[in-house]
Structures are given as structure tokens and as C-alpha cells.
PDB file of N, CA and C in Angstrom:
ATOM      1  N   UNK A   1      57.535 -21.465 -47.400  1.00  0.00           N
ATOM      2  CA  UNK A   1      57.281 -21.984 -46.045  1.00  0.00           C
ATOM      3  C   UNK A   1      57.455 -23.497 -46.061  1.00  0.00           C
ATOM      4  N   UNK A   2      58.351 -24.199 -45.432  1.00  0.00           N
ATOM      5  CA  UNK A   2      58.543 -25.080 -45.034  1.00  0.00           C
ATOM      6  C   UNK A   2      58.304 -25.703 -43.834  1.00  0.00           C
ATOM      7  N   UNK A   3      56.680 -26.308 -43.725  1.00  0.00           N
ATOM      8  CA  UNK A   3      55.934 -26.845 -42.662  1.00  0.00           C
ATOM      9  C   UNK A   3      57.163 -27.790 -41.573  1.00  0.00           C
ATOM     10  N   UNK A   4      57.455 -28.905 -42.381  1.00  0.00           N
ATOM     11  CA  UNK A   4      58.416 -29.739 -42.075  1.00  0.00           C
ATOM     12  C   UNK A   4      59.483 -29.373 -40.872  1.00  0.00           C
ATOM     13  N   UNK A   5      59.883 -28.330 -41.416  1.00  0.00           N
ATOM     14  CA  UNK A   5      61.619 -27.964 -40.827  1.00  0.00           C
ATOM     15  C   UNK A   5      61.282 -26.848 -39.987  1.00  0.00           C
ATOM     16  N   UNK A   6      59.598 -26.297 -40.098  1.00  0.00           N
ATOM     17  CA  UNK A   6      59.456 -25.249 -38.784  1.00  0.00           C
ATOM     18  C   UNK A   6      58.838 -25.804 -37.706  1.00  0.00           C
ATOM     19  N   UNK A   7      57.799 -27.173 -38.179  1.00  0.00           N
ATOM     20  CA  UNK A   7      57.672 -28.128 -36.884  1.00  0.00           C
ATOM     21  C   UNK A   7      58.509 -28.902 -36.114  1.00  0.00           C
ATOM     22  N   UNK A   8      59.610 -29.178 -37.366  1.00  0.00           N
ATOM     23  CA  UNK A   8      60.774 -30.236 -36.870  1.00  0.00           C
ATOM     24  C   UNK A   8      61.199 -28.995 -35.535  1.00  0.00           C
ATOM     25  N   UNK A   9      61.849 -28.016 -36.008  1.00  0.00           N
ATOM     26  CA  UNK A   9      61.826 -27.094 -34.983  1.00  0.00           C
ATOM     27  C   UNK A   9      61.742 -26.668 -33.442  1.00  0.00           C
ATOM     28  N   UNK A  10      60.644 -26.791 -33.547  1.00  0.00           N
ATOM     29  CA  UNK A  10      59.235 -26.439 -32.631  1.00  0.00           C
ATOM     30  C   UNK A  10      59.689 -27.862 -31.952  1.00  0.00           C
ATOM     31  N   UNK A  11      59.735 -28.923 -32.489  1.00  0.00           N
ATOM     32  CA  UNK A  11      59.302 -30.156 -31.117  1.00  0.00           C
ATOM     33  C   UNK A  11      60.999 -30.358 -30.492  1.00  0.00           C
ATOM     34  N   UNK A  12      62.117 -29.937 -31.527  1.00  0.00           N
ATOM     35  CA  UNK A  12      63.548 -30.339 -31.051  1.00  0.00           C
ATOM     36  C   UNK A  12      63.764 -29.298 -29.868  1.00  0.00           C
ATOM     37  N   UNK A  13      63.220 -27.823 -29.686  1.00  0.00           N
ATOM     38  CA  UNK A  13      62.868 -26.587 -29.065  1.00  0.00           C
ATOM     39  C   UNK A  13      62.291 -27.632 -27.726  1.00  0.00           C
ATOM     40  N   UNK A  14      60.738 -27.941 -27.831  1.00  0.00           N
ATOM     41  CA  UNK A  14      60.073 -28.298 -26.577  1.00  0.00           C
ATOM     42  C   UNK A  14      60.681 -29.272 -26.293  1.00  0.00           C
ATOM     43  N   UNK A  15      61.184 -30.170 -26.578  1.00  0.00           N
ATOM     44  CA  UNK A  15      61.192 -31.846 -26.025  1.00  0.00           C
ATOM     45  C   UNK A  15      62.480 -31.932 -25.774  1.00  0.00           C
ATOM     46  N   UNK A  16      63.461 -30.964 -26.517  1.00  0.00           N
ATOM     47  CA  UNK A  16      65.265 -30.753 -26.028  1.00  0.00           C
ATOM     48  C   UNK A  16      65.721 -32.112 -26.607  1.00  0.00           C
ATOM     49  N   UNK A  17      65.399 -32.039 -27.968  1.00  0.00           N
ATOM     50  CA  UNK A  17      66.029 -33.566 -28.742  1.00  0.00           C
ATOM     51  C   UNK A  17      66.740 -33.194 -30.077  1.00  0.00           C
ATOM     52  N   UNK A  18      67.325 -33.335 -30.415  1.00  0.00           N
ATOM     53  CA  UNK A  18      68.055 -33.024 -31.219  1.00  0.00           C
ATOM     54  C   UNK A  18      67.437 -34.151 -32.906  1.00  0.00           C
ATOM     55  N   UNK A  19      67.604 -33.355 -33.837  1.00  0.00           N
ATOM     56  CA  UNK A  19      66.881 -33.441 -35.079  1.00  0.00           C
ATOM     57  C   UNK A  19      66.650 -34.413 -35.721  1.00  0.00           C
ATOM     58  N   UNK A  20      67.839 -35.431 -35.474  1.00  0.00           N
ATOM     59  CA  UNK A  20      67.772 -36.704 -36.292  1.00  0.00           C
ATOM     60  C   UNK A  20      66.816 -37.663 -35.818  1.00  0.00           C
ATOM     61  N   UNK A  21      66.422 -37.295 -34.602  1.00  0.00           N
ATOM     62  CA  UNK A  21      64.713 -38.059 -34.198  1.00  0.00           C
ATOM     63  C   UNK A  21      63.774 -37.764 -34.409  1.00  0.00           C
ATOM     64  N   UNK A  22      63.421 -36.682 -35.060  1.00  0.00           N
ATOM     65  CA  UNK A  22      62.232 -36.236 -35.870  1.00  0.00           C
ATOM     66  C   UNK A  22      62.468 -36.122 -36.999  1.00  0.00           C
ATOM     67  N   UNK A  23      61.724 -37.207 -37.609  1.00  0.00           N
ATOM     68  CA  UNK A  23      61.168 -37.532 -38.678  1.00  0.00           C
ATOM     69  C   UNK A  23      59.637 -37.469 -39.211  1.00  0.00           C
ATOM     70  N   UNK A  24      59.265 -37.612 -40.414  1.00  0.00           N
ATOM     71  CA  UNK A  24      57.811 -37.916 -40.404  1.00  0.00           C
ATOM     72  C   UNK A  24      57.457 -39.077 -40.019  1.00  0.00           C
ATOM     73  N   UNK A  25      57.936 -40.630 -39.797  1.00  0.00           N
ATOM     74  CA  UNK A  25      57.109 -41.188 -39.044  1.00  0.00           C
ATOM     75  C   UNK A  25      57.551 -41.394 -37.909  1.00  0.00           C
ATOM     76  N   UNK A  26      57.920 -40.806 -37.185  1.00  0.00           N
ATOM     77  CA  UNK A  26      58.324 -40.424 -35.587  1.00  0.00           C
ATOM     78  C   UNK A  26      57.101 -40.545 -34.849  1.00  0.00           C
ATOM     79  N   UNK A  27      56.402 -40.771 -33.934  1.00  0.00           N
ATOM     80  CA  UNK A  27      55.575 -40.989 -32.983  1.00  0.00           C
ATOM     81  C   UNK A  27      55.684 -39.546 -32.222  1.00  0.00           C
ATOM     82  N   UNK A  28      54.673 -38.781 -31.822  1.00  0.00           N
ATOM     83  CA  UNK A  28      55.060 -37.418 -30.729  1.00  0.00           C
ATOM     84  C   UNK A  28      55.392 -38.651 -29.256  1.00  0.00           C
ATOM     85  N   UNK A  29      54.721 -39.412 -28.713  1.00  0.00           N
ATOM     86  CA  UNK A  29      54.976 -40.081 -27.756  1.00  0.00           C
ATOM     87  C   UNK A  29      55.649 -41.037 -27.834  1.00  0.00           C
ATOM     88  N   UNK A  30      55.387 -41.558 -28.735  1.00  0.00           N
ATOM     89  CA  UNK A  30      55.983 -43.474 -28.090  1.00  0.00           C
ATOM     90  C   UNK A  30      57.242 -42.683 -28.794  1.00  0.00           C
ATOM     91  N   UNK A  31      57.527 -42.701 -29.671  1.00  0.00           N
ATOM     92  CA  UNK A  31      58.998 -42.533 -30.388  1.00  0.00           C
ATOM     93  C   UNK A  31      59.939 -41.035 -29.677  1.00  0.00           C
ATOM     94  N   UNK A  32      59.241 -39.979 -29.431  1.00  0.00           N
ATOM     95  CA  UNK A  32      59.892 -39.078 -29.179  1.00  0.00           C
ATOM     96  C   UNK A  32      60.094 -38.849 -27.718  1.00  0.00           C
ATOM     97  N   UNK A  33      58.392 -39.172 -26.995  1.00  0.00           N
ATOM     98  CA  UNK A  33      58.421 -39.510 -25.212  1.00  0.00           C
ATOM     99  C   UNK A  33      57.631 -37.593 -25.129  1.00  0.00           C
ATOM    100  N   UNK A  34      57.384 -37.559 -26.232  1.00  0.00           N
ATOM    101  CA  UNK A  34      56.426 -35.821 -25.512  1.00  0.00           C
ATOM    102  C   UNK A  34      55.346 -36.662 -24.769  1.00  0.00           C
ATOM    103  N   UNK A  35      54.899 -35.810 -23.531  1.00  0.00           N
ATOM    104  CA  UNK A  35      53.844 -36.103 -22.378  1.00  0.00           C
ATOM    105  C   UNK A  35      52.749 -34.660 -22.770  1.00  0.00           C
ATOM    106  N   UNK A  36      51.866 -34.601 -22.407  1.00  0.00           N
ATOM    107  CA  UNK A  36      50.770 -34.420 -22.151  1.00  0.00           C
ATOM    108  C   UNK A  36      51.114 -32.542 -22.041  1.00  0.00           C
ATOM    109  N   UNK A  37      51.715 -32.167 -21.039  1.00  0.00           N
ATOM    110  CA  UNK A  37      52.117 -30.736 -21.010  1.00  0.00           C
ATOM    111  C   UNK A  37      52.840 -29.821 -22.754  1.00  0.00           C
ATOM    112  N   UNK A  38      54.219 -31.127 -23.069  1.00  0.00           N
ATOM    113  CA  UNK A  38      54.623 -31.329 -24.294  1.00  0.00           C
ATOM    114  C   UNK A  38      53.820 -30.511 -25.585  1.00  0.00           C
ATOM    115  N   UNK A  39      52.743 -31.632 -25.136  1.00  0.00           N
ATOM    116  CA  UNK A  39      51.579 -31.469 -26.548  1.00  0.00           C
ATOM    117  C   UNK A  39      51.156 -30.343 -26.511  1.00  0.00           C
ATOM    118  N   UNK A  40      50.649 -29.612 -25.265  1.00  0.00           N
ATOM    119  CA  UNK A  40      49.905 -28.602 -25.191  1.00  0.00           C
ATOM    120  C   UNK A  40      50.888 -26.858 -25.338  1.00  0.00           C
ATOM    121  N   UNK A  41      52.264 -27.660 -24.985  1.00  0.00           N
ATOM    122  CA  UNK A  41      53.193 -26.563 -25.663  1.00  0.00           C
ATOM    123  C   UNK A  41      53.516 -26.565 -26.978  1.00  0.00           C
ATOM    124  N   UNK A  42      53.594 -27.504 -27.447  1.00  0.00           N
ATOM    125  CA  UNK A  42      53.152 -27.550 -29.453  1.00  0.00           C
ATOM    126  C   UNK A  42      52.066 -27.111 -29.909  1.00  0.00           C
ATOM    127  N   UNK A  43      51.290 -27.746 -29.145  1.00  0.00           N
ATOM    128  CA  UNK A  43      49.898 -26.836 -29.932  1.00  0.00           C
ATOM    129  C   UNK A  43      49.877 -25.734 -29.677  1.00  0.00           C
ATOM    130  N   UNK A  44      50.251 -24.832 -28.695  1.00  0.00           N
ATOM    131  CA  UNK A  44      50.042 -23.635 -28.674  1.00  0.00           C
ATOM    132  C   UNK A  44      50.981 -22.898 -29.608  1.00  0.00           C
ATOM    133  N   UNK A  45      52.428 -23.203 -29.628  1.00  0.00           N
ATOM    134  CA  UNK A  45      53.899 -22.410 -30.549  1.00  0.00           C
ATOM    135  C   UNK A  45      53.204 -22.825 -32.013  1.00  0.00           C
ATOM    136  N   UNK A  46      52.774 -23.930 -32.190  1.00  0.00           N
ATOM    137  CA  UNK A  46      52.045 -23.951 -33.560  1.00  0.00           C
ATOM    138  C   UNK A  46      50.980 -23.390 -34.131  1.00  0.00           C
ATOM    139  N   UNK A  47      49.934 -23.151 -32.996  1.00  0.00           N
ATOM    140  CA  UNK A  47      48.894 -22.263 -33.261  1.00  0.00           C
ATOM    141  C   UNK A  47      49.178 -20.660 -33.208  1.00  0.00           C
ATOM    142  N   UNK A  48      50.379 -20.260 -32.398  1.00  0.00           N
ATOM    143  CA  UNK A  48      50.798 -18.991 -32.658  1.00  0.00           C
ATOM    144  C   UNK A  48      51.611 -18.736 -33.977  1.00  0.00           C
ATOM    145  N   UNK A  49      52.552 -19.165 -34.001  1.00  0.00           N
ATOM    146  CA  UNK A  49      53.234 -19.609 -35.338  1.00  0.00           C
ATOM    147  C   UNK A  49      52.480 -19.143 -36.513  1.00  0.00           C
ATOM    148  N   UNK A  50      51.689 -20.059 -36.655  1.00  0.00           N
ATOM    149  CA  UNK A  50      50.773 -20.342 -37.960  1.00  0.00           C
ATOM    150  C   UNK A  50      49.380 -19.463 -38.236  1.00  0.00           C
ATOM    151  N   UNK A  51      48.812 -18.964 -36.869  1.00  0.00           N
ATOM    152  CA  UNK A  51      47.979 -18.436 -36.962  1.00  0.00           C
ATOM    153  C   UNK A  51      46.910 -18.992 -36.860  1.00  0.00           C
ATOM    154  N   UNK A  52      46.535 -20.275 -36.604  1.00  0.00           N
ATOM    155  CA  UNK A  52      45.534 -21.360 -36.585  1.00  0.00           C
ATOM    156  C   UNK A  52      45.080 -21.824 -35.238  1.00  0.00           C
ATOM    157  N   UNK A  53      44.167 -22.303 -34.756  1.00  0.00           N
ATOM    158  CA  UNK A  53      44.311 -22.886 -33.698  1.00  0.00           C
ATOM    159  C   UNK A  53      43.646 -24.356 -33.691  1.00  0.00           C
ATOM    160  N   UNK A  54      45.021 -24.610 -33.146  1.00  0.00           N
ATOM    161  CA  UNK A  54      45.610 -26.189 -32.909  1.00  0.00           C
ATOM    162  C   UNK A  54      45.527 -26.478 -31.552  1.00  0.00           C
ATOM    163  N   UNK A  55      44.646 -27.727 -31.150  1.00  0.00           N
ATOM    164  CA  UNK A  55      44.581 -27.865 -29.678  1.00  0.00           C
ATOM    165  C   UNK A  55      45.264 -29.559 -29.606  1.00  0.00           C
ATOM    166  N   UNK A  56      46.002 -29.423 -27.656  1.00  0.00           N
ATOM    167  CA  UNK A  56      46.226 -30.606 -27.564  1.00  0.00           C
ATOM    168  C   UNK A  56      45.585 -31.900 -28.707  1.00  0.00           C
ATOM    169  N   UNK A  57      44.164 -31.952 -27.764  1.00  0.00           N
ATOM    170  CA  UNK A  57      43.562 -32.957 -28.318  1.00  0.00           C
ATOM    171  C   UNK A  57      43.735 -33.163 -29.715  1.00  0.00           C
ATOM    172  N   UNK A  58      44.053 -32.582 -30.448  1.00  0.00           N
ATOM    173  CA  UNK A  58      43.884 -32.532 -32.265  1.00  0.00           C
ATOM    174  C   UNK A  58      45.277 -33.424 -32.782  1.00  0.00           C
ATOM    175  N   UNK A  59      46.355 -33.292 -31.332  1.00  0.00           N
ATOM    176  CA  UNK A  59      47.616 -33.714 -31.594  1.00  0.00           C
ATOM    177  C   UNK A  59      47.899 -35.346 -30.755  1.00  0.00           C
ATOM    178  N   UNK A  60      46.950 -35.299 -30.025  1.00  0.00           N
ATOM    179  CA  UNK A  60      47.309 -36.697 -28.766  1.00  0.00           C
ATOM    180  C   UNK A  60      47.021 -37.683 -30.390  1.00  0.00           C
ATOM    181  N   UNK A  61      45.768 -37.968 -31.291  1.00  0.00           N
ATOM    182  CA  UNK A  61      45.462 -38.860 -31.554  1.00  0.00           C
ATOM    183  C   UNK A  61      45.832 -39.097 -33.050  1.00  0.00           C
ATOM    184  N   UNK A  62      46.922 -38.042 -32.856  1.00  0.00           N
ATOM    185  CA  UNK A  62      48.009 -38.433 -34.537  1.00  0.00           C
ATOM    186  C   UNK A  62      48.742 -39.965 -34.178  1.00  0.00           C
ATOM    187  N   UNK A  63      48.984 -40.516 -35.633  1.00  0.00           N
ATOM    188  CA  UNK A  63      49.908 -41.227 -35.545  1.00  0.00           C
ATOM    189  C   UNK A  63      51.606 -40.988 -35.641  1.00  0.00           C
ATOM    190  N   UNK A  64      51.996 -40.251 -36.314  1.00  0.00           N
ATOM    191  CA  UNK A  64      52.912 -39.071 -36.586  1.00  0.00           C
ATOM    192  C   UNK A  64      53.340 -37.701 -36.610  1.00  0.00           C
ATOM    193  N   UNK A  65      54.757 -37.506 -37.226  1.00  0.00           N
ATOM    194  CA  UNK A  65      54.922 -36.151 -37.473  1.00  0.00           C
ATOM    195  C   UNK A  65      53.880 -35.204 -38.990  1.00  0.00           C
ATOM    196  N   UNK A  66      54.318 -36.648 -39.318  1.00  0.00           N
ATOM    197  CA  UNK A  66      53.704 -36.624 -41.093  1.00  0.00           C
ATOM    198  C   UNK A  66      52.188 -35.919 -41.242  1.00  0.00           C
ATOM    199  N   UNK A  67      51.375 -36.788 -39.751  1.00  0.00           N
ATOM    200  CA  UNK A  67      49.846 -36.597 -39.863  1.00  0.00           C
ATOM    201  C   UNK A  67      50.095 -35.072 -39.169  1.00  0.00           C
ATOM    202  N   UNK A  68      50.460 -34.665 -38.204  1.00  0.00           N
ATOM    203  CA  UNK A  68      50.875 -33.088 -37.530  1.00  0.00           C
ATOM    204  C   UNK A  68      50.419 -31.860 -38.679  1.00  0.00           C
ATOM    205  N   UNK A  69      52.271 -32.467 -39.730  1.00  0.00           N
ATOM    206  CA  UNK A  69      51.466 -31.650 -40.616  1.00  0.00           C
ATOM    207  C   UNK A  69      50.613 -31.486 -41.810  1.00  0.00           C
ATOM    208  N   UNK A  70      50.352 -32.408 -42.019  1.00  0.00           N
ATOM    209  CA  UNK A  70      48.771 -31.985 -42.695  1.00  0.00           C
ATOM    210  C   UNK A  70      47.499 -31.861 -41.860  1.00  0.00           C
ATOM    211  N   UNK A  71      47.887 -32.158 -40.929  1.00  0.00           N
ATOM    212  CA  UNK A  71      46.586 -31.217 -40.129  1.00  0.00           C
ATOM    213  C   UNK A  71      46.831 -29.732 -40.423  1.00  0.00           C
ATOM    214  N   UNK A  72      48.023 -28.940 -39.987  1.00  0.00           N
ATOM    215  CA  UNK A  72      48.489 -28.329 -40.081  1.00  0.00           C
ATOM    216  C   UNK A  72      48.078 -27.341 -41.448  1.00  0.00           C
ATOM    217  N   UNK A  73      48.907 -28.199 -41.866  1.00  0.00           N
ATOM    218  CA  UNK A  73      48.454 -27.442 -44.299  1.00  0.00           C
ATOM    219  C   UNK A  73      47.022 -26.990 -43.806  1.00  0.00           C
ATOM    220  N   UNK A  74      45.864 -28.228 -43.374  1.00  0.00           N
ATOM    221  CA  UNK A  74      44.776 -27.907 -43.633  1.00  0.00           C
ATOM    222  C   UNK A  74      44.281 -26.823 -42.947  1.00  0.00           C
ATOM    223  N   UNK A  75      44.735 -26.735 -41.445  1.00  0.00           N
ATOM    224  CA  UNK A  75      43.938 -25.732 -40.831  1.00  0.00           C
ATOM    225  C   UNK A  75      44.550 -24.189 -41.463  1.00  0.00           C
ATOM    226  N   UNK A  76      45.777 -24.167 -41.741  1.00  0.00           N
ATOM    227  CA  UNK A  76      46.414 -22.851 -42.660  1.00  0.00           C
ATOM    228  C   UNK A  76      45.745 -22.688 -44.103  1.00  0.00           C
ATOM    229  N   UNK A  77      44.946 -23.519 -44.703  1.00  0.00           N
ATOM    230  CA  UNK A  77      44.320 -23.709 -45.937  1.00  0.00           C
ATOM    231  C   UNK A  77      42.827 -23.523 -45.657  1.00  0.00           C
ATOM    232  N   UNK A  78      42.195 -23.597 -44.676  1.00  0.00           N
ATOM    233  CA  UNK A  78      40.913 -23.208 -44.588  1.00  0.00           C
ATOM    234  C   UNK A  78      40.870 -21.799 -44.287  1.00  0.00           C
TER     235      UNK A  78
END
């Protein structure tokens, strides 16, 4: 399982951006421009996805892609 390249995924899917702008230190907002609806469609394809549940809020106050997923690892690791 490759966290990375199934989130990279997931946000090129919602946000209709193509790959080479997601990176790990990519911004979900300032750098990429996801809004508020955005987030809450990631958190949900990620919390289905993964099996975890991931809410907006858990995602507004990342600094990155990087921090995403290790939230991520962790909530799949608990």
C-alpha cells in the first residue's frame, strides 16, 4: 500500500489537477486552492478508502500533503 500515490490520487480526482502539483509539501489550500467542500470530499474518499474516519477538521489545520499522510498511517495503525 502506497499511502502517497493513493492520496496523490484522491486530491488530482477532487480538485481536477493534474499530479505534478501534488507533492508532499504542497499546501491542500494555499498551494493546491482545495476550499472547504474540497476537504470534506477528501475526508470522506479517505475515510472510505482506508477504513478510518477522517474528518474535515483533522485536514483544514495540516500544513501539507506530507502531514495528511501520517495522520493517515496513524489512524490506519490504531
Amino acid at each position: 500500500m502506497d499511502l502517497f500515490s493513493d492520496i496523490k490520487a484522491i486530491i488530482m480526482k477532487i480538485l481536477g489537477i493534474d499530479g505534478e502539483s501534488v507533492t508532499p509539501e504542497a499546501h491542500l489550500h494555499f498551494d493546491l486552492g482545495a476550499d472547504s467542500l474540497a476537504l470534506v470530499t477528501m475526508s470522506v474518499a479517505i475515510s472510505e478508502k482506508y477504513n478510518v474516519e477522517l474528518l474535515a477538521e483533522d485536514i483544514v489545520e495540516l500544513e501539507n500533503i506530507s502531514e495528511l499522510i501520517s495522520l493517515v498511517e496513524a489512524k490506519i495503525n490504531t
